[in-house]
Protein backbone atom coordinates (compact mmCIF):
# COMPACT_ATOMS: atom_id res chain seq x y z
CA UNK A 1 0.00 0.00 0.00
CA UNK A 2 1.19 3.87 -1.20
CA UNK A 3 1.18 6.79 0.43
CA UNK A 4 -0.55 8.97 -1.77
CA UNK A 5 0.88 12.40 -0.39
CA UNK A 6 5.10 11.21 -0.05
CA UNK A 7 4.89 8.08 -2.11
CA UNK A 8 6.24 5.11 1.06
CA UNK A 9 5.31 1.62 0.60
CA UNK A 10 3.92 -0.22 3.49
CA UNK A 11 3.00 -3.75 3.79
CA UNK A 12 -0.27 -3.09 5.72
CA UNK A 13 -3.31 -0.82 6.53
CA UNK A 14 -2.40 -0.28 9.70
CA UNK A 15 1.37 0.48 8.77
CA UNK A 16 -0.65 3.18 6.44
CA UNK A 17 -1.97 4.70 9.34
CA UNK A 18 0.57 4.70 11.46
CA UNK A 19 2.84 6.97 8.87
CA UNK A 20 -0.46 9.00 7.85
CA UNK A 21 -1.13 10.03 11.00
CA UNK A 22 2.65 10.58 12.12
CA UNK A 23 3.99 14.19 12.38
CA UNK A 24 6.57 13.02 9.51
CA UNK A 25 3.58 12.59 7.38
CA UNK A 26 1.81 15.92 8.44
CA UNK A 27 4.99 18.26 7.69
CA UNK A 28 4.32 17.18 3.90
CA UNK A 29 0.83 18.43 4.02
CA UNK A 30 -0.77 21.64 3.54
CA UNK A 31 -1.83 22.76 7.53
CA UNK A 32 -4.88 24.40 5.98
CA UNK A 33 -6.22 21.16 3.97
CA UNK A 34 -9.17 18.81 5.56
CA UNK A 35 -8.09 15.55 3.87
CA UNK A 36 -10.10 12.46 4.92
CA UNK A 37 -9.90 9.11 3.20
CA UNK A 38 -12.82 7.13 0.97
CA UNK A 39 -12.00 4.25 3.64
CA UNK A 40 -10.75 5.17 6.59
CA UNK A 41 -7.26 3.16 7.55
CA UNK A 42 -8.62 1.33 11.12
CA UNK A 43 -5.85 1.33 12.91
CA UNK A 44 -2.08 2.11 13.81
CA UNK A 45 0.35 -0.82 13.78
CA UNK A 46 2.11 -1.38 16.95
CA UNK A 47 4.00 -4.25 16.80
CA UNK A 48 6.61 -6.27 13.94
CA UNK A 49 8.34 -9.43 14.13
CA UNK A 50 11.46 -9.58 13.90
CA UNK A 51 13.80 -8.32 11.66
CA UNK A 52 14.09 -11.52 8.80
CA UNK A 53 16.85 -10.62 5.78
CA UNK A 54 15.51 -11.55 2.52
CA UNK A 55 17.73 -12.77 -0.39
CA UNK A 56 17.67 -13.84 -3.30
CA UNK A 57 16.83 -10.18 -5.55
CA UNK A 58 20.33 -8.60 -5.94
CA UNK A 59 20.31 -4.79 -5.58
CA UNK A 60 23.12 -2.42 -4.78
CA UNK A 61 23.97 -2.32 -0.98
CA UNK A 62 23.43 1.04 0.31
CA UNK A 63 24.39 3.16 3.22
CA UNK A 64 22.05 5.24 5.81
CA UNK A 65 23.58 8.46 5.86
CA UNK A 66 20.89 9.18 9.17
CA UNK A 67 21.81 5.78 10.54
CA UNK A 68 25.90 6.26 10.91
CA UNK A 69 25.50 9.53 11.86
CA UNK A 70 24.04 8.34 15.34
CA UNK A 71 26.44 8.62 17.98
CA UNK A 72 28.52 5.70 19.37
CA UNK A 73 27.11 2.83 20.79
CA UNK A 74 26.91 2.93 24.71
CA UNK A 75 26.49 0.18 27.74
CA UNK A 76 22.53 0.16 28.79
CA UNK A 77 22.40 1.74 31.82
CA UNK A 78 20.23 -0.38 33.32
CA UNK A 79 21.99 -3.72 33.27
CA UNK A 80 21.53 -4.50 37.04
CA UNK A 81 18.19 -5.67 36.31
CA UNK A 82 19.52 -8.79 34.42
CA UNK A 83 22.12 -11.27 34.14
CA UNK A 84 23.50 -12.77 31.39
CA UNK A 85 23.14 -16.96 32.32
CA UNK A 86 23.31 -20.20 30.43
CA UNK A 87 20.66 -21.65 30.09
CA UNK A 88 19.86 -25.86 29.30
CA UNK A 89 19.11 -26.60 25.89
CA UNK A 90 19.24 -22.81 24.86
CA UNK A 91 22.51 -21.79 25.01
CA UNK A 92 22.67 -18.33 27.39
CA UNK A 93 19.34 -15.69 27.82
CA UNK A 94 18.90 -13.12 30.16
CA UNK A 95 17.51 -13.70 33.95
CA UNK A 96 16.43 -11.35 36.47
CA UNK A 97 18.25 -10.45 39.10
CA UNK A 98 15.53 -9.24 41.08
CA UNK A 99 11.94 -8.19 40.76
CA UNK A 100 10.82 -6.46 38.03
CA UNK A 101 7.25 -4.74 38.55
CA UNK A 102 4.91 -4.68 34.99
CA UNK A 103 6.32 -1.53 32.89
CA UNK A 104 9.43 -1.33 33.77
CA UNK A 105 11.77 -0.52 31.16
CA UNK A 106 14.28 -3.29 31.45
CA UNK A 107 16.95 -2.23 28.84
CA UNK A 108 17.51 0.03 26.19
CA UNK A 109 20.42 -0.65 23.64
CA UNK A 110 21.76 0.47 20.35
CA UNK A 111 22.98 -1.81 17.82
CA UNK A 112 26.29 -2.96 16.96
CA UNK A 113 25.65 -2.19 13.49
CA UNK A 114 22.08 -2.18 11.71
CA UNK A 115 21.28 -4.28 8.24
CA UNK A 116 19.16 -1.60 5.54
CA UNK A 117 16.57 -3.07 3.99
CA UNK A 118 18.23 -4.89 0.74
CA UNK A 119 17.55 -7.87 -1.10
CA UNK A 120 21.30 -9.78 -2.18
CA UNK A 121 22.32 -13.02 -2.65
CA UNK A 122 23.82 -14.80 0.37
CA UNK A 123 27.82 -14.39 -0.98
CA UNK A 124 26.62 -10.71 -1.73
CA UNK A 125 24.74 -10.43 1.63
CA UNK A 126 27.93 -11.93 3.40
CA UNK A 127 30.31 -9.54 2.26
CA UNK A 128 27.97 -6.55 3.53
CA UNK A 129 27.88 -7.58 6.75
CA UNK A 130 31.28 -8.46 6.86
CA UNK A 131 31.47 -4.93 6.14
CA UNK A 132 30.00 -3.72 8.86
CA UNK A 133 31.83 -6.17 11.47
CA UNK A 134 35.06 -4.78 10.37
CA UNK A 135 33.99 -1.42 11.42
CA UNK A 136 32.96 -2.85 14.94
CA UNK A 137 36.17 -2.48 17.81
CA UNK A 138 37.24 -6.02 18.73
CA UNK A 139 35.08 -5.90 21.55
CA UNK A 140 32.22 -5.73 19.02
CA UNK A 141 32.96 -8.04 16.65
CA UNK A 142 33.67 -11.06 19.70
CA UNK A 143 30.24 -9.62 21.24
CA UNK A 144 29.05 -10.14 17.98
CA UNK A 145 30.72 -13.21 17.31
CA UNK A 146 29.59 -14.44 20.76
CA UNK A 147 25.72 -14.40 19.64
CA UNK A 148 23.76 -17.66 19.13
CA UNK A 149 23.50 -18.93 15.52
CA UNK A 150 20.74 -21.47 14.22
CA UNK A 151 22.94 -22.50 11.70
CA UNK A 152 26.33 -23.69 12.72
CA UNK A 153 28.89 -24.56 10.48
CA UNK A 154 26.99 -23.06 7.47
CA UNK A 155 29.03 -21.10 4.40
CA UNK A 156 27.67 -17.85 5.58
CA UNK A 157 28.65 -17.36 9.03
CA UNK A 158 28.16 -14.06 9.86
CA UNK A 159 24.68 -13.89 7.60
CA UNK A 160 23.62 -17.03 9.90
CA UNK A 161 24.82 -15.06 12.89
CA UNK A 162 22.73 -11.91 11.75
CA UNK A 163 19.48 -14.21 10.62
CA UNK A 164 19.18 -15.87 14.70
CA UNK A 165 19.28 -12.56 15.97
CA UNK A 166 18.13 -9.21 14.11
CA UNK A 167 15.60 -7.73 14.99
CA UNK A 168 13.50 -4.37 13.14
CA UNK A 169 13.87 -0.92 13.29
CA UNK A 170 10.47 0.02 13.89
CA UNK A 171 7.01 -1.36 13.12
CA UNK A 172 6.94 -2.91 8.87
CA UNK A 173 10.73 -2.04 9.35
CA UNK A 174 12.72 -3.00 6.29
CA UNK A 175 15.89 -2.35 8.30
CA UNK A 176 17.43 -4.37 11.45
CA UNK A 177 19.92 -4.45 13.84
CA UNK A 178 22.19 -6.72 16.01
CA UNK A 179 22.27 -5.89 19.80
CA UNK A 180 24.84 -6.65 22.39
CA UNK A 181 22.03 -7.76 24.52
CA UNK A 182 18.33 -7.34 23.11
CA UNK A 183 19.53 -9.99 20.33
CA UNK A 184 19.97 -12.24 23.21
CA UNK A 185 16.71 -12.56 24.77
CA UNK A 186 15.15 -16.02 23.99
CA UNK A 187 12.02 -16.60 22.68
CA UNK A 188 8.68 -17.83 24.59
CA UNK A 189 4.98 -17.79 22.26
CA UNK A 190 3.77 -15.58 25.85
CA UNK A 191 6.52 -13.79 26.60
CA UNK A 192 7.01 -11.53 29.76
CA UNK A 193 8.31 -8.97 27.82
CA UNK A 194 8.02 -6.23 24.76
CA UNK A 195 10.57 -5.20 22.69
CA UNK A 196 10.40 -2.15 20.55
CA UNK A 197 12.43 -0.07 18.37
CA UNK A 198 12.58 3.50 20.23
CA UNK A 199 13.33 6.03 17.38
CA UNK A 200 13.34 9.02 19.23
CA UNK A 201 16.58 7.41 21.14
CA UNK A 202 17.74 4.94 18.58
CA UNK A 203 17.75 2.01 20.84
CA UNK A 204 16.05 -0.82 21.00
CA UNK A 205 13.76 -1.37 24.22
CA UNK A 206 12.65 -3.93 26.28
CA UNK A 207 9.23 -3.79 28.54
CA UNK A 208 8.54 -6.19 31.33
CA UNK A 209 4.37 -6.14 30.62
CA UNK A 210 3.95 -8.16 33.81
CA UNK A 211 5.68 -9.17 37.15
CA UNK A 212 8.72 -10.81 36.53
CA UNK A 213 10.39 -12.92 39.92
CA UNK A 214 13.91 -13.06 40.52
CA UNK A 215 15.60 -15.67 38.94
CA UNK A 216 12.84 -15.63 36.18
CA UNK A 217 14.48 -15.75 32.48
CA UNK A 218 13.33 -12.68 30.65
CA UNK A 219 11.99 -13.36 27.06
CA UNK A 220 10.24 -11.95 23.93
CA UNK A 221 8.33 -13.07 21.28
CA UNK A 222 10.06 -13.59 17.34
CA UNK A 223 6.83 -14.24 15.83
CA UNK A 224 3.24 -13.27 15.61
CA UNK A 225 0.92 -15.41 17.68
CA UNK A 226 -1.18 -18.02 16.29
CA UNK A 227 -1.90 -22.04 16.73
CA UNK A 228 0.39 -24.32 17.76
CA UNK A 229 0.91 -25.35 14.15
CA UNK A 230 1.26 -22.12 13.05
CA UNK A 231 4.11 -20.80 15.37
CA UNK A 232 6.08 -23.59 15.55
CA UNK A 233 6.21 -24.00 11.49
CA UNK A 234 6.80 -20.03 11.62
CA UNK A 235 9.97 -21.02 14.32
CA UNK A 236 11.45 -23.67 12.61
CA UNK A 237 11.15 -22.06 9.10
CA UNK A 238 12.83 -18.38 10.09
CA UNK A 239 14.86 -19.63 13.12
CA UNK A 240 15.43 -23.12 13.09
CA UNK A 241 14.32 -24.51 16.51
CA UNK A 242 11.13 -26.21 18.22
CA UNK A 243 9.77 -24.22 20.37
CA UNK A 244 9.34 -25.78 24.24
CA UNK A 245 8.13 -22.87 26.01
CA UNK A 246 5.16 -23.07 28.37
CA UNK A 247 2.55 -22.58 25.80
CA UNK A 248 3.67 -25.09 23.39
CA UNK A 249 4.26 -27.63 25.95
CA UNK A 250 0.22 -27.72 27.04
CA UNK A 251 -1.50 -30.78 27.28
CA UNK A 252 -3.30 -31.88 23.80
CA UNK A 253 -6.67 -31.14 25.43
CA UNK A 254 -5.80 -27.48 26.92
CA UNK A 255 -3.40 -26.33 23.06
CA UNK A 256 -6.51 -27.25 21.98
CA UNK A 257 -8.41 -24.72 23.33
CA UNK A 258 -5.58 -22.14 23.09
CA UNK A 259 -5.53 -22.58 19.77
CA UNK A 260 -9.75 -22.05 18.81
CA UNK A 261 -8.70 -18.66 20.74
CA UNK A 262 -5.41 -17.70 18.73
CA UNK A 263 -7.55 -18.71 15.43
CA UNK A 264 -10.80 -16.12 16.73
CA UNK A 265 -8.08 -13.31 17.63
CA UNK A 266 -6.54 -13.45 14.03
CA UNK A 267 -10.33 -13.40 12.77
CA UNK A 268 -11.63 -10.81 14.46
CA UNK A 269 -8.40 -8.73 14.41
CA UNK A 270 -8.98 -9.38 10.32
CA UNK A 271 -12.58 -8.29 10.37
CA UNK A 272 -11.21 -5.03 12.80
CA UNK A 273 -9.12 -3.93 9.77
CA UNK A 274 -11.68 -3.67 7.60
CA UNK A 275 -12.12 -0.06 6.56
CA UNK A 276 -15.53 0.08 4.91
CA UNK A 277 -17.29 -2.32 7.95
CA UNK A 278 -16.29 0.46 10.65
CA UNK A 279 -18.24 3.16 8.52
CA UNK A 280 -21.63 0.26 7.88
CA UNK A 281 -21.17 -1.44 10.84
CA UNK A 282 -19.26 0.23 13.71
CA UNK A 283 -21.74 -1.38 16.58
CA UNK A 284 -20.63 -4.54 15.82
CA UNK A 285 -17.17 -3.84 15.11
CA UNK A 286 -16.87 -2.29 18.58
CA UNK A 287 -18.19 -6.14 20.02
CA UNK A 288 -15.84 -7.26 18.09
CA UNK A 289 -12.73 -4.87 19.69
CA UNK A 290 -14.38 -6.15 23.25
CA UNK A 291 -14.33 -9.88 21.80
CA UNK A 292 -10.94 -9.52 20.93
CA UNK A 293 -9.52 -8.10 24.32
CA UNK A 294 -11.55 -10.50 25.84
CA UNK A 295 -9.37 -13.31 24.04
CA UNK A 296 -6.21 -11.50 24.81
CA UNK A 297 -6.80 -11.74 28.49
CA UNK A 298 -8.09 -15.35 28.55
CA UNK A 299 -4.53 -16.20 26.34
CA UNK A 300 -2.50 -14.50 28.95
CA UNK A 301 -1.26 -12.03 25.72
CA UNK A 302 -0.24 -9.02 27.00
CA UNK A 303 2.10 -7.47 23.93
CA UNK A 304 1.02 -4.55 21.73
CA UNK A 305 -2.38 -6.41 20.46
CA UNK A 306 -3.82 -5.06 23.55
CA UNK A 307 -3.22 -0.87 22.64
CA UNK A 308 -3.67 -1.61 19.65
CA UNK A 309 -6.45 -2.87 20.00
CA UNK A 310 -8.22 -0.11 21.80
CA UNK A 311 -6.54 2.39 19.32
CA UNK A 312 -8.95 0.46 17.27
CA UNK A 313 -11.68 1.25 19.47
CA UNK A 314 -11.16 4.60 19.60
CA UNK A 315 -11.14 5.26 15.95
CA UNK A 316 -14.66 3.00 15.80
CA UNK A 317 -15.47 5.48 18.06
CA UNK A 318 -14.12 9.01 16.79
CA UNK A 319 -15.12 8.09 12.99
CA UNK A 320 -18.61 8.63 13.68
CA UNK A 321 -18.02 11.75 15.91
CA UNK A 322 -18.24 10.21 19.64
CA UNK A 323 -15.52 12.43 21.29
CA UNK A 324 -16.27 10.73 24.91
CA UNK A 325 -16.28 7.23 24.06
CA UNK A 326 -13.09 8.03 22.16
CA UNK A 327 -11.32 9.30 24.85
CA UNK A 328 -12.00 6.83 27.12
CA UNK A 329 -10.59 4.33 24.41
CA UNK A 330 -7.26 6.75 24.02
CA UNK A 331 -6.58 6.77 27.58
CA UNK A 332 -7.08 2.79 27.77
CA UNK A 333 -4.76 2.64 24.71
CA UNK A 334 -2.21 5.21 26.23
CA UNK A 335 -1.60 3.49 29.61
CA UNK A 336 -1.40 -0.07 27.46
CA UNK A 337 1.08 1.84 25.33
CA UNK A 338 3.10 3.06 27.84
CA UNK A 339 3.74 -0.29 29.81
CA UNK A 340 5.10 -2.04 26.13
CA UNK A 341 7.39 0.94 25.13
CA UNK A 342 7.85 3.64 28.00
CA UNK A 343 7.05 7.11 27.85
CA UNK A 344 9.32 8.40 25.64
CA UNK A 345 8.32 6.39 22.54
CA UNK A 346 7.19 8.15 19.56
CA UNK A 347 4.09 6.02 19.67
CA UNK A 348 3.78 6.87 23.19
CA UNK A 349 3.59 10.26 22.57
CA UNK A 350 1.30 9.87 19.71
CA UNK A 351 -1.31 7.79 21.63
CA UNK A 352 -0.96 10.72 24.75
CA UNK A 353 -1.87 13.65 22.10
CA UNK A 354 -5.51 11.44 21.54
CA UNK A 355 -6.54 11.36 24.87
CA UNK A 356 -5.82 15.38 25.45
CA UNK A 357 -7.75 15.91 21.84
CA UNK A 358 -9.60 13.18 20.28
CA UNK A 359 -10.96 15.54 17.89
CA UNK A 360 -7.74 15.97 16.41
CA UNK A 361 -7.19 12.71 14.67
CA UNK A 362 -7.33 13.08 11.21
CA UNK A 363 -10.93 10.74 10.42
CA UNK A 364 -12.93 12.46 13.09
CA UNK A 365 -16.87 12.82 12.39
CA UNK A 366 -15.87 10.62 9.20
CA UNK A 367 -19.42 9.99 10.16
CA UNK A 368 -21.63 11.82 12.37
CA UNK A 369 -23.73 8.57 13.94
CA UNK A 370 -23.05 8.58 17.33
CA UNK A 371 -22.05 12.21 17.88
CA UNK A 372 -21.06 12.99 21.43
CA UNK A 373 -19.01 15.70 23.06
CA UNK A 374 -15.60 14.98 24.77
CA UNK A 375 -17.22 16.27 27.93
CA UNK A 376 -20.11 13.86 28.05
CA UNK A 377 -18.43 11.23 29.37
CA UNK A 378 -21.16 9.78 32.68
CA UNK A 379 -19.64 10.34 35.99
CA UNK A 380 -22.42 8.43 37.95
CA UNK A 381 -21.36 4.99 36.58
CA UNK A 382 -19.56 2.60 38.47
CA UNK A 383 -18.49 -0.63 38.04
CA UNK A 384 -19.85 -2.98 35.11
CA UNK A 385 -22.16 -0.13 34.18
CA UNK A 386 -19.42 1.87 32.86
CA UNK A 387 -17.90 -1.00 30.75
CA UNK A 388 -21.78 -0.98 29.42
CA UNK A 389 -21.66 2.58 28.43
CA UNK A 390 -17.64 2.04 26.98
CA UNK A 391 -19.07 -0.35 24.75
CA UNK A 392 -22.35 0.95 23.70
CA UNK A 393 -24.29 -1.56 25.55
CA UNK A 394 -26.27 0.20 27.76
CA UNK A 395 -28.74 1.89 25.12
């Protein structure tokens, strides 16, 4: 999908969004116009996996000139949360040394060096990075060197090296990078924590989104959920292991009923997307939002699905001119937001600027159905009378 007003690709609607309603997207505009689309994009994409080099289309390897210009890479100041441990049957991963409370921000770290988003053959794609390496200082290159790799013994060392462990520079990120530490987390299906891609710092973050014990190994996700099935062909295929984490290792009987609830959160988050049923059929669209964090809950998911999908609530909401339901929905989507990436993430930021003005996203009154000021918001409500009025079933 194009941007029509700068021209970007992105892979997704809610890619689109994100970049139509960013302020990069806004300095290209005329301040004065009122543009609103035929079908409104749904939502704002908050989440990628990670980072997966493609190869076989050669193209000429190019530089970021924004990219090296960042300043050097520095320790993470917050490395007393962690340790770095072996671990049986996965080589080393990071453990916590002591409590971490839900939203803390448990690292933050540039990359050694960052991949751009190219397409070469694997001899080609080996020489780039080898590139890079031989930029890094020899500490670098043997933390570098020191990172897991899937594919031992392979021709293309250093591209298997950079395969196990990139991961993207920001959400339908064509670039990656390779972290000292973040490239080390291992991978559970429910993780315990978010990792993001922090542009405003140029680091890569990581977000405990619930309690993690001491002595608890600190994780991430590398692929979208799904079934069983699903995940574990998505594992094997991009990183080359089984996955044994708590999840996967379910009884028959009890996967079986994760998995009729990872199948109904891909549906309904498909049916969510759909641009033209918000405008014909935004009651129903909001049950579904509700459905879907519903799931989320039950499945113990508590990664970017869940502000996301309230930002998708909110824009059910403000397309058709309810200012009070939408704020409630920003401010849901905010806090969610700020436990995955911290408070000074762009998206963050973004999601903050909704709840002080809902009116000022670009599809507001799209659609003037459900008109409602921001100040009309019941303060008499309590309890499950307020989720009622939240979700428009209290008419």
């Amino acid at each position: 999908m194009v941007c029509e007003d700068c021209g970007r690709s992105f892979g997704n609607e809610r890619a689109l969004g994100q970049h139509v309603n960013s302020k990069a997207h806004a300095s290209i505009l005329n301040p004065d116009e009122h543009i609103l689309p035929t079908v409104p994009s749904p939502s704002v994409a908050f989440n990628a996996p990670p980072f997966q080099p493609a190869l076989p289309e050669p193209m000429e390897f190019e530089d970021n000139p924004k990219k090296e210009a960042e300043s050097p890479r520095k320790d993470n100041a917050t490395s007393k949360l962690h340790a770095l441990t072996p671990l049986p049957g996965k080589g080393q991963g990071l453990i916590a040394v002591q409590d971490i409370s839900k939203g803390t921000r448990i690292l933050s770290d540039k990359p050694l060096f960052w991949i751009p988003g190219f397409r070469l053959a694997e001899s080609a794609f080996e020489k780039a990075v080898a590139s890079k390496f031989n930029l890094l200082s020899k500490d670098d290159q043997m933390t570098f060197l020191s990172l897991h790799n899937n594919i031992p013994g392979g021709a293309y060392p250093l591209t298997s090296i950079v395969k196990t462990n990139a991961l993207p520079l920001g959400t339908d990120a064509s670039e990656g990078g390779l972290f000292p530490e973040a490239s080390r987390i291992n991978h559970a299906c429910v993780p315990n924590c978010q990792h993001t891609w922090n542009d405003n710092i140029g680091e890569e973050t990581i977000h405990a989104v619930r309690h993690i014990s001491k002595g608890e190994e600190i994780t991430i996700s590398y692929a979208d959920t799904g079934p069983f099935e699903s995940r574990r062909h998505s594992l094997k295929e991009s990183f080359g292991f089984e996955c044994t984490c708590e999840l996967c290792s379910l009884p028959e009987i009890a996967r079986a009923v994760g998995d009729h609830r990872q199948s109904e959160i891909k549906r309904l988050d498909d049916l969510i997307s759909d641009g033209s049923r918000l405008l014909s059929h935004p009651d129903k669209c909001l049950e579904d939002v509700h459905t879907l964090l519903t799931l989320l809950e039950a499945e113990n998911i508590t990664n970017t699905q869940t502000p996301r999908a309230y930002h998708d609530a909110f824009q059910i909401a403000i397309i058709h001119g309810d200012q009070a339901r939408a704020k409630v929905f920003a401010q849901r989507a905010y806090e969610a937001t700020l436990c995955c990436e911290g408070d000074n993430s762009p998206r963050t930021a973004y999601v903050k600027s909704l709840v002080a003005k809902p009116a000022a996203d670009r599809l507001f009154r799209t659609s003037n159905r459900w008109r409602l000021s921001e100040n009309m918001i019941p303060e008499i409500l309590e309890g499950e009378r307020v989720e009622a009025w939240v979700w428009r079933r209290s008419r």
